[in-house]
N, C-alpha and C. Protein backbone atom coordinates (compact mmCIF):
# COMPACT_ATOMS: atom_id res chain seq x y z
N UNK A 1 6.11 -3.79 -19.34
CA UNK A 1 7.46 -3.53 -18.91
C UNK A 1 7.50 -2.15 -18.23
N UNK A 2 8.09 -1.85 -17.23
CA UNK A 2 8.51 -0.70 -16.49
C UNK A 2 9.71 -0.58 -16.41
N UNK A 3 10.25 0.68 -16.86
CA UNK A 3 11.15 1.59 -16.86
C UNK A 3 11.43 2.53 -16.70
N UNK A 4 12.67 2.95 -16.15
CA UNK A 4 12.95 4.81 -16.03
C UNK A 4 12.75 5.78 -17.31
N UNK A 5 11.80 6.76 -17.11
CA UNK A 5 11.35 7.29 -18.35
C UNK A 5 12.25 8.00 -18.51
N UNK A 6 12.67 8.18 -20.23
CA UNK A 6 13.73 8.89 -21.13
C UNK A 6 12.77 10.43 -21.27
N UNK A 7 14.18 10.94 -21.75
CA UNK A 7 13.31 12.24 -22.72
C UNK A 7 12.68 12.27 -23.39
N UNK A 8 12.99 11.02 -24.36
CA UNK A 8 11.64 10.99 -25.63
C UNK A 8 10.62 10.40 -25.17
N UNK A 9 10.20 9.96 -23.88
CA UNK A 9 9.12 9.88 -23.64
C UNK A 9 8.28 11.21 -23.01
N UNK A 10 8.85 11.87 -23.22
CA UNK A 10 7.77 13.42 -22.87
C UNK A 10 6.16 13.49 -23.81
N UNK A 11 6.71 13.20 -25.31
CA UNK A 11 5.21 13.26 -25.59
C UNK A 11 3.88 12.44 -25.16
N UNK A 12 4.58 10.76 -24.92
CA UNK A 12 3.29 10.35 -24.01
C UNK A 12 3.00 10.71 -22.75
N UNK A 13 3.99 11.70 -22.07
CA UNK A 13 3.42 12.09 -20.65
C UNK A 13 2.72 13.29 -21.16
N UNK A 14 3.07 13.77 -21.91
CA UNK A 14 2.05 15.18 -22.61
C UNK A 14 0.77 14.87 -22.43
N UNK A 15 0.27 13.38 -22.96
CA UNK A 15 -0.76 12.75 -23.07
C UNK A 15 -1.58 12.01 -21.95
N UNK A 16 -0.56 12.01 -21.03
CA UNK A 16 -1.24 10.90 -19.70
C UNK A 16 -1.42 11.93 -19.07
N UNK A 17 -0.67 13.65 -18.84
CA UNK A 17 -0.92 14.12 -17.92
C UNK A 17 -2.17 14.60 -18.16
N UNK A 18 -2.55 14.91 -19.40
CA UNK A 18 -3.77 15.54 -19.85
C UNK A 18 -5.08 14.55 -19.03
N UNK A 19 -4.80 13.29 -19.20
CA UNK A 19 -5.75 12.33 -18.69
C UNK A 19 -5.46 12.97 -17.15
N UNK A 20 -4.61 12.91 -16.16
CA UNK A 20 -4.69 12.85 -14.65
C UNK A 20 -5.15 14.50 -15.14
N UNK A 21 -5.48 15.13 -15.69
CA UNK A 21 -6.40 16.64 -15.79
C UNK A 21 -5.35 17.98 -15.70
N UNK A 22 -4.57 17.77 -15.82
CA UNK A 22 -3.42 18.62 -16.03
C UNK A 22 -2.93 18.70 -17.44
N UNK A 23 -3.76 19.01 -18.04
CA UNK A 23 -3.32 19.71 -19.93
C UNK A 23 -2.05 20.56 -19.88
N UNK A 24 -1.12 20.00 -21.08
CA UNK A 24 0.48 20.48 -20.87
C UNK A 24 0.79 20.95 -22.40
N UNK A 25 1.33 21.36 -22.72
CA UNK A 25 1.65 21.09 -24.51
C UNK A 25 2.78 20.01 -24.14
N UNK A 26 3.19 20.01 -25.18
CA UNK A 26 4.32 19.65 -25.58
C UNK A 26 5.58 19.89 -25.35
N UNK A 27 5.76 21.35 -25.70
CA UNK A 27 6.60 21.80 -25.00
C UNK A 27 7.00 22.09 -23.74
N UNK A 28 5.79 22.41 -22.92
CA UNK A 28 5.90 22.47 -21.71
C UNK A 28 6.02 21.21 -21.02
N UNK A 29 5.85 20.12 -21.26
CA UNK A 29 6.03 18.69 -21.04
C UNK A 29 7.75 18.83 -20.89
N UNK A 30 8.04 19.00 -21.95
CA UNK A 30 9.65 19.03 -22.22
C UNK A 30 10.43 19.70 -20.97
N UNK A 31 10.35 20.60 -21.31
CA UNK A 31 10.51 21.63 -19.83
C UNK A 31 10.46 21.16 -19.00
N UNK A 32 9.46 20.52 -18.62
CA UNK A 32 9.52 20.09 -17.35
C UNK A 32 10.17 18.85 -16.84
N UNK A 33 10.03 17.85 -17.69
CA UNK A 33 10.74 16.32 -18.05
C UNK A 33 12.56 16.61 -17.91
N UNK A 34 13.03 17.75 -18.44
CA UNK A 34 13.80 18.18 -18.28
C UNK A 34 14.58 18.47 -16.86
N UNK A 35 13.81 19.86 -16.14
CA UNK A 35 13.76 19.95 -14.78
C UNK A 35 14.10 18.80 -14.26
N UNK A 36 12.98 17.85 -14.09
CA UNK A 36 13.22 16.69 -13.27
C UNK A 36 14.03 15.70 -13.42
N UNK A 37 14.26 15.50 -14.67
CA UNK A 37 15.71 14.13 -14.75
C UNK A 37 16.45 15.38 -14.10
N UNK A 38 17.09 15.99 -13.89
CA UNK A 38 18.08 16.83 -13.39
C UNK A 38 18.07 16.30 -11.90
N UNK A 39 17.02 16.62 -11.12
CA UNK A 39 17.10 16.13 -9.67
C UNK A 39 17.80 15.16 -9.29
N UNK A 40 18.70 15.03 -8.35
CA UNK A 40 18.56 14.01 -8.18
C UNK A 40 17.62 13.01 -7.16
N UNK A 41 16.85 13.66 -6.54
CA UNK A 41 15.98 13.12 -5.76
C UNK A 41 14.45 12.69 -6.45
N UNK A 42 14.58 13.00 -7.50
CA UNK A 42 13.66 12.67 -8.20
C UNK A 42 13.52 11.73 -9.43
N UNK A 43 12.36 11.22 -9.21
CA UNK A 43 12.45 9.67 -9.76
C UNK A 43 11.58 9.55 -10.97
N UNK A 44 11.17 8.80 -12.25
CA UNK A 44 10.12 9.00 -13.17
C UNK A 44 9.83 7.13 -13.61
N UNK A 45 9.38 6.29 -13.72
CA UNK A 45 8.92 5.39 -14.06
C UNK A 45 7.99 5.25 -14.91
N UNK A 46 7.64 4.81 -15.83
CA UNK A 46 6.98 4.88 -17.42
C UNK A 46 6.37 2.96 -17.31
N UNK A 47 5.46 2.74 -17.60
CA UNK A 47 4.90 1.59 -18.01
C UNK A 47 4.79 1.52 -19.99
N UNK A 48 5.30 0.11 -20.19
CA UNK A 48 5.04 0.03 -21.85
C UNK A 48 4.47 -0.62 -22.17
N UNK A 49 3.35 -0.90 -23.07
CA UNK A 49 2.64 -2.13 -23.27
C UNK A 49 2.97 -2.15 -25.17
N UNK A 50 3.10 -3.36 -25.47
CA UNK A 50 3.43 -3.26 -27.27
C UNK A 50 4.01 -2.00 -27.83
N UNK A 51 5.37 -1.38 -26.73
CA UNK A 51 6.24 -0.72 -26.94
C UNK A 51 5.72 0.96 -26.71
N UNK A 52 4.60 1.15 -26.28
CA UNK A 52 3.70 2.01 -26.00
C UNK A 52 3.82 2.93 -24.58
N UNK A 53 3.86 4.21 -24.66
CA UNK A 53 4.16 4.27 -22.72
C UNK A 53 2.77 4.53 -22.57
N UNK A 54 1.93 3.33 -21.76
CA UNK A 54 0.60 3.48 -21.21
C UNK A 54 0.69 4.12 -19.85
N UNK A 55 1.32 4.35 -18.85
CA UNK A 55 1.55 4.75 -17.68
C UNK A 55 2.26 5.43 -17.22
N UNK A 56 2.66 6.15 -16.16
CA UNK A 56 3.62 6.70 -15.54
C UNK A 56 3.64 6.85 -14.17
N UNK A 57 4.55 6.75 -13.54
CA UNK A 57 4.78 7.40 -11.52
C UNK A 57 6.21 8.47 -11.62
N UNK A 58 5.80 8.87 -10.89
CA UNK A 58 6.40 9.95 -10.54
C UNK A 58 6.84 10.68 -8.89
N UNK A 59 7.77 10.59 -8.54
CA UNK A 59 7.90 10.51 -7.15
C UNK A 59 9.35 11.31 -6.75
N UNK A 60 9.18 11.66 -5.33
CA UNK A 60 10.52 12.50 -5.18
C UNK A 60 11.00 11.69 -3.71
N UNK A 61 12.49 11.91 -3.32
CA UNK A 61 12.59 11.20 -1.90
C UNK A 61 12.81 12.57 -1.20
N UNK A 62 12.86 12.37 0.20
CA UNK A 62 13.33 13.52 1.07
C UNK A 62 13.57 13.13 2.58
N UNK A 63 13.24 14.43 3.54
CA UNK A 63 13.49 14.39 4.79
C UNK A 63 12.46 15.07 5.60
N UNK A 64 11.86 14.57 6.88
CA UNK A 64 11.12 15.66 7.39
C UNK A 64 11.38 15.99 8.58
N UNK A 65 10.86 17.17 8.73
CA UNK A 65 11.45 17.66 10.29
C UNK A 65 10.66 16.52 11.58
N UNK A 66 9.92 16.09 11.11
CA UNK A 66 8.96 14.69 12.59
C UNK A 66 9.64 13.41 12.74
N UNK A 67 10.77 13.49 11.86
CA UNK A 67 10.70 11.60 11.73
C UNK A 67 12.27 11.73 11.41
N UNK A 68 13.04 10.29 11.81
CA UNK A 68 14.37 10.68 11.33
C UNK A 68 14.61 10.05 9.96
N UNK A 69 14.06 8.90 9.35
CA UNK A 69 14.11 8.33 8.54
C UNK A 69 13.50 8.95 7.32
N UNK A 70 14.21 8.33 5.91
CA UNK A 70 13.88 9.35 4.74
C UNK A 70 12.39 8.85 4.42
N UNK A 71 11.47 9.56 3.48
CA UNK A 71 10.49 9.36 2.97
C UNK A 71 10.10 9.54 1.64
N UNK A 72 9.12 9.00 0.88
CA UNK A 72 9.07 9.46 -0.86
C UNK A 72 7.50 9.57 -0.80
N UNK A 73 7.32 10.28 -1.87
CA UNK A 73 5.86 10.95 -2.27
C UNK A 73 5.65 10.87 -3.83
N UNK A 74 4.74 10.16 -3.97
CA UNK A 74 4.51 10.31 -5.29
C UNK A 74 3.70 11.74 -5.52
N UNK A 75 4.23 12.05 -6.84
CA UNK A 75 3.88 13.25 -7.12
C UNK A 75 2.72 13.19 -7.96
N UNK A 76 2.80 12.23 -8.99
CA UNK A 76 2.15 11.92 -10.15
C UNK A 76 2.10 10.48 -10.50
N UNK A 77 0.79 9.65 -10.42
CA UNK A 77 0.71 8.19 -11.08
C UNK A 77 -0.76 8.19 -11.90
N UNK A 78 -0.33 8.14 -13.50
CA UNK A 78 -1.42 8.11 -14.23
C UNK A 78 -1.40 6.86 -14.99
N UNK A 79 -2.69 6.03 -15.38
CA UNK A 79 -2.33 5.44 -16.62
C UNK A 79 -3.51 5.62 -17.66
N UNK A 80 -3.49 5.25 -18.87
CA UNK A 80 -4.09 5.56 -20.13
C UNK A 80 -5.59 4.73 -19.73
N UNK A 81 -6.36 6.01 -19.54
CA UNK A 81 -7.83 5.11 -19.91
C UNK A 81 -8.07 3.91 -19.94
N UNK A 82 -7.85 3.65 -21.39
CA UNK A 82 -8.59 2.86 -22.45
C UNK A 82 -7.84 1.38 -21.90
N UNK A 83 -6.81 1.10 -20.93
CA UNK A 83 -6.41 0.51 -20.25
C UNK A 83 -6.42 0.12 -18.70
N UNK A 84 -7.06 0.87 -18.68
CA UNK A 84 -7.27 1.21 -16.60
C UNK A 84 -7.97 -0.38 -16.31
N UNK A 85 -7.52 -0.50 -14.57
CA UNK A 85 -8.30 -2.24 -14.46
C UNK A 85 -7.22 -3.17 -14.72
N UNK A 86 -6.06 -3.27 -15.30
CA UNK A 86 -5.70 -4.54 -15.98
C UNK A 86 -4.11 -4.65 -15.06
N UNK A 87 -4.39 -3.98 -14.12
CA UNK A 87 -2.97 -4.39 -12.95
C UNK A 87 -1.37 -3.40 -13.09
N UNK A 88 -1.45 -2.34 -14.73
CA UNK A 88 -0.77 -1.73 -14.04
C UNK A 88 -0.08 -0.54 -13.37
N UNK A 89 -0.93 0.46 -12.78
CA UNK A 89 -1.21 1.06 -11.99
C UNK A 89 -0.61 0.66 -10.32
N UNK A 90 -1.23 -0.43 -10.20
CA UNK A 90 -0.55 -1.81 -8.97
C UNK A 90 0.91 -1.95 -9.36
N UNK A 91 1.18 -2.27 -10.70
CA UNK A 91 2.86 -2.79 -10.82
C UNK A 91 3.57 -1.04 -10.60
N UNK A 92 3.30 -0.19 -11.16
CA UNK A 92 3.89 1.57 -11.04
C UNK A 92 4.15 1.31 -10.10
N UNK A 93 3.20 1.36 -8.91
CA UNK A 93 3.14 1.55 -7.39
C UNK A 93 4.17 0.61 -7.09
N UNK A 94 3.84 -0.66 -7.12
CA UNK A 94 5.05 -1.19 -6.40
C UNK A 94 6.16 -1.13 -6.96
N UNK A 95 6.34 -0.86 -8.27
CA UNK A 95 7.71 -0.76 -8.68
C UNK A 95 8.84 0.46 -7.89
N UNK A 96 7.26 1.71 -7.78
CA UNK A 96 8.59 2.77 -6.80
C UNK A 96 8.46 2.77 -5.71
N UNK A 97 7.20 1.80 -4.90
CA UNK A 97 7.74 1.55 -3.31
C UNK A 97 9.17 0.78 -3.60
N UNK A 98 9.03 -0.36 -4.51
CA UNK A 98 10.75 -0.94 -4.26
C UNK A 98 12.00 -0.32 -4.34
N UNK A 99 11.61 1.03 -5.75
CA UNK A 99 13.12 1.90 -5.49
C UNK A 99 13.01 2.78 -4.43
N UNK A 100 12.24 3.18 -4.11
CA UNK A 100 11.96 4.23 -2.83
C UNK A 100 12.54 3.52 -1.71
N UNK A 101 12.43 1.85 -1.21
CA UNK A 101 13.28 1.26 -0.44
C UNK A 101 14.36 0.97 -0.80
N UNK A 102 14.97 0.86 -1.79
CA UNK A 102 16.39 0.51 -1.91
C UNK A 102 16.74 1.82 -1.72
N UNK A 103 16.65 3.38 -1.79
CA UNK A 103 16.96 4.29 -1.89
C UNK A 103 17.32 4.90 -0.55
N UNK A 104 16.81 3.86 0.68
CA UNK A 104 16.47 4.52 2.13
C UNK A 104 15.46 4.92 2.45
N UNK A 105 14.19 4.94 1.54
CA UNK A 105 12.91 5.33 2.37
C UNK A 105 11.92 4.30 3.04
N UNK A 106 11.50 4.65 4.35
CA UNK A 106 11.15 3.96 5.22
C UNK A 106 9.15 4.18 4.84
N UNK A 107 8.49 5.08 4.07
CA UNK A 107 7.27 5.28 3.87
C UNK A 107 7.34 6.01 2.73
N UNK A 108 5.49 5.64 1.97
CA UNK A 108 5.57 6.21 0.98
C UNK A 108 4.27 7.07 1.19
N UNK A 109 3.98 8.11 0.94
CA UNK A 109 2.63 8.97 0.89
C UNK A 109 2.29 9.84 -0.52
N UNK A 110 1.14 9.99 -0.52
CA UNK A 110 1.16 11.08 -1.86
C UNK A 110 -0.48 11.50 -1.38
N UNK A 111 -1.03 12.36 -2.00
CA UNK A 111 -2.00 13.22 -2.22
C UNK A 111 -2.70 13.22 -3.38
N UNK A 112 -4.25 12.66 -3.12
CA UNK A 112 -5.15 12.33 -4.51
C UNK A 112 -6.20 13.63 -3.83
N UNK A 113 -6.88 14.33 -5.14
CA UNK A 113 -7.55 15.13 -5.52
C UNK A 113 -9.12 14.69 -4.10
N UNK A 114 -9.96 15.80 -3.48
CA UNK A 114 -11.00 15.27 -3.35
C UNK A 114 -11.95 15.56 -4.11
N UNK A 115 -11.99 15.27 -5.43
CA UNK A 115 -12.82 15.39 -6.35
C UNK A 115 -13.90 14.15 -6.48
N UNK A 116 -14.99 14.40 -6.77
CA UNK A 116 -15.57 12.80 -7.32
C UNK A 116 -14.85 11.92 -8.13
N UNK A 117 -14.50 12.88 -9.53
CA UNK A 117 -14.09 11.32 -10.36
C UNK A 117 -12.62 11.00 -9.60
N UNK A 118 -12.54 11.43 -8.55
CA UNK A 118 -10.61 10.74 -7.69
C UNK A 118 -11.59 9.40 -7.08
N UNK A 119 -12.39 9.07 -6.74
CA UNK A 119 -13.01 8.16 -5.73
C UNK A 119 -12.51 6.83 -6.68
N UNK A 120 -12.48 6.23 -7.50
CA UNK A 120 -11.96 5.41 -7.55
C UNK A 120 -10.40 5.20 -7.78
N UNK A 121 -9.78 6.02 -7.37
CA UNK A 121 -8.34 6.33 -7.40
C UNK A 121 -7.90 6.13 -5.76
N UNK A 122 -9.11 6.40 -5.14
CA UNK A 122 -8.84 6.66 -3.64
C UNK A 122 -8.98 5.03 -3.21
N UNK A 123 -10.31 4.54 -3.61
CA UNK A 123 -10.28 3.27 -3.48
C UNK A 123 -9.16 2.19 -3.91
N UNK A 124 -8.28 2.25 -5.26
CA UNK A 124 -7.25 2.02 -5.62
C UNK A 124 -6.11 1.86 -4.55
N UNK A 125 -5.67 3.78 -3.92
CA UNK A 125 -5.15 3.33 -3.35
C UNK A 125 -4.97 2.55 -1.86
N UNK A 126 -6.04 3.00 -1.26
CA UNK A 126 -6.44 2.01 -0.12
C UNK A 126 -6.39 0.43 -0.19
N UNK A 127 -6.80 -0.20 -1.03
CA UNK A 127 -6.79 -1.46 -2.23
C UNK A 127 -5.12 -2.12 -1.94
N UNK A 128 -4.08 -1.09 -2.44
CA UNK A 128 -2.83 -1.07 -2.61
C UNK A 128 -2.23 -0.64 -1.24
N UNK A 129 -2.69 -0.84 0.25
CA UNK A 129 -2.14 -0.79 1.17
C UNK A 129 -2.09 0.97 1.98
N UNK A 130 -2.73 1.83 0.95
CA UNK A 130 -2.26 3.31 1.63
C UNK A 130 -4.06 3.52 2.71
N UNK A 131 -3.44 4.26 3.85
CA UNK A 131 -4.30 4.94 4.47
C UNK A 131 -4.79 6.46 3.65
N UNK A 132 -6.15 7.12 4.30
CA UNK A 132 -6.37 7.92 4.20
C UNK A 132 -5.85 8.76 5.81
N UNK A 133 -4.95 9.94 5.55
CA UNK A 133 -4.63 10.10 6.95
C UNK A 133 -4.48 11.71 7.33
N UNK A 134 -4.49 12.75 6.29
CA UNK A 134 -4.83 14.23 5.92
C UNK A 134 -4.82 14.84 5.22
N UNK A 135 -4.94 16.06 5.24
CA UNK A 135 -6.19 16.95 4.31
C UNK A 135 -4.87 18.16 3.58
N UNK A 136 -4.70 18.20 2.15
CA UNK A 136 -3.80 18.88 1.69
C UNK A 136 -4.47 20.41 1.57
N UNK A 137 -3.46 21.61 1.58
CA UNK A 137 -3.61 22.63 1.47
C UNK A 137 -2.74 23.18 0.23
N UNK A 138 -3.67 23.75 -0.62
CA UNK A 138 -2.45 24.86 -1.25
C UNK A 138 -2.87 25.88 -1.48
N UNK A 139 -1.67 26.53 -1.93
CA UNK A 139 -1.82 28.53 -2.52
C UNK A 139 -1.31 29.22 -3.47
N UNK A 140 -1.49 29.52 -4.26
CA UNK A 140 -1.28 30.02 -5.12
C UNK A 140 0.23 30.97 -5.05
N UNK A 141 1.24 31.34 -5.56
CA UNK A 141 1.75 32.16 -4.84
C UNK A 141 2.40 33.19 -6.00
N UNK A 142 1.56 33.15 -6.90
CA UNK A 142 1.74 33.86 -8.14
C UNK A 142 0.54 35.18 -7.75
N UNK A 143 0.99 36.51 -8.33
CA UNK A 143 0.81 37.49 -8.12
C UNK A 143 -0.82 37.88 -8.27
């Protein structure tokens, strides 16, 4: 089952984010789970299996200065290990291309790691319809 993730689901994202390699406590999970239901441009989707949150996506909508039509980016799509392979990762994805289109967005893009263990994440998403199409930059902007 997929659903819009609640607050009390912060502690299993505590846990999935740790898996996509981003170690959080608890609290800082909160915090942040927080932040984001606030947005409103921002979206959270949770997968459950035997009442369990095995998964999550995570995505924001917007605007860009190249294009006139809106667009969404996933920010974050993890699911639990010990489950990976079994289709839903595929259902996340399409569940927020569908709200991302009812919402007005005309494309969806996001940014996977070029790390080795991302290569089968990359393959995934290619698999699931996405191009590979450029190269992310970031910076630090803490002191």
């Amino acid at each position: 089952m997929i659903r819009s993730a609640q607050m009390k689901d912060y502690g299993r994202l505590t846990v999935l984010m740790g898996y996509l390699g981003y170690p959080a406590t608890s609290e800082q999970m909160h915090v942040r789970l927080e932040r984001i239901v606030e947005k409103e441009d921002h979206y959270t989707l949770v997968a459950e299996l035997d009442g369990r949150v095995v998964g999550m996506i995570g995505f924001h909508t917007g605007y860009l200065y190249t294009q006139d039509e809106m667009y969404a980016r996933v920010i974050a799509l993890v699911v639990d290990p010990s489950i990976r392979n079994k289709g839903i990762g595929g259902e996340l994805l399409k569940e927020a291309e569908t709200l991302a289109k009812s919402l007005g967005a005309t494309g969806m893009g996001l940014n996977s790691g070029n790390r080795t263990e991302r290569e089968d994440a990359h393959r995934f998403y290619e698999r699931m319809g996405y191009k590979a199409k450029s190269t992310g930059f970031v910076k630090s902007l803490h002191s």
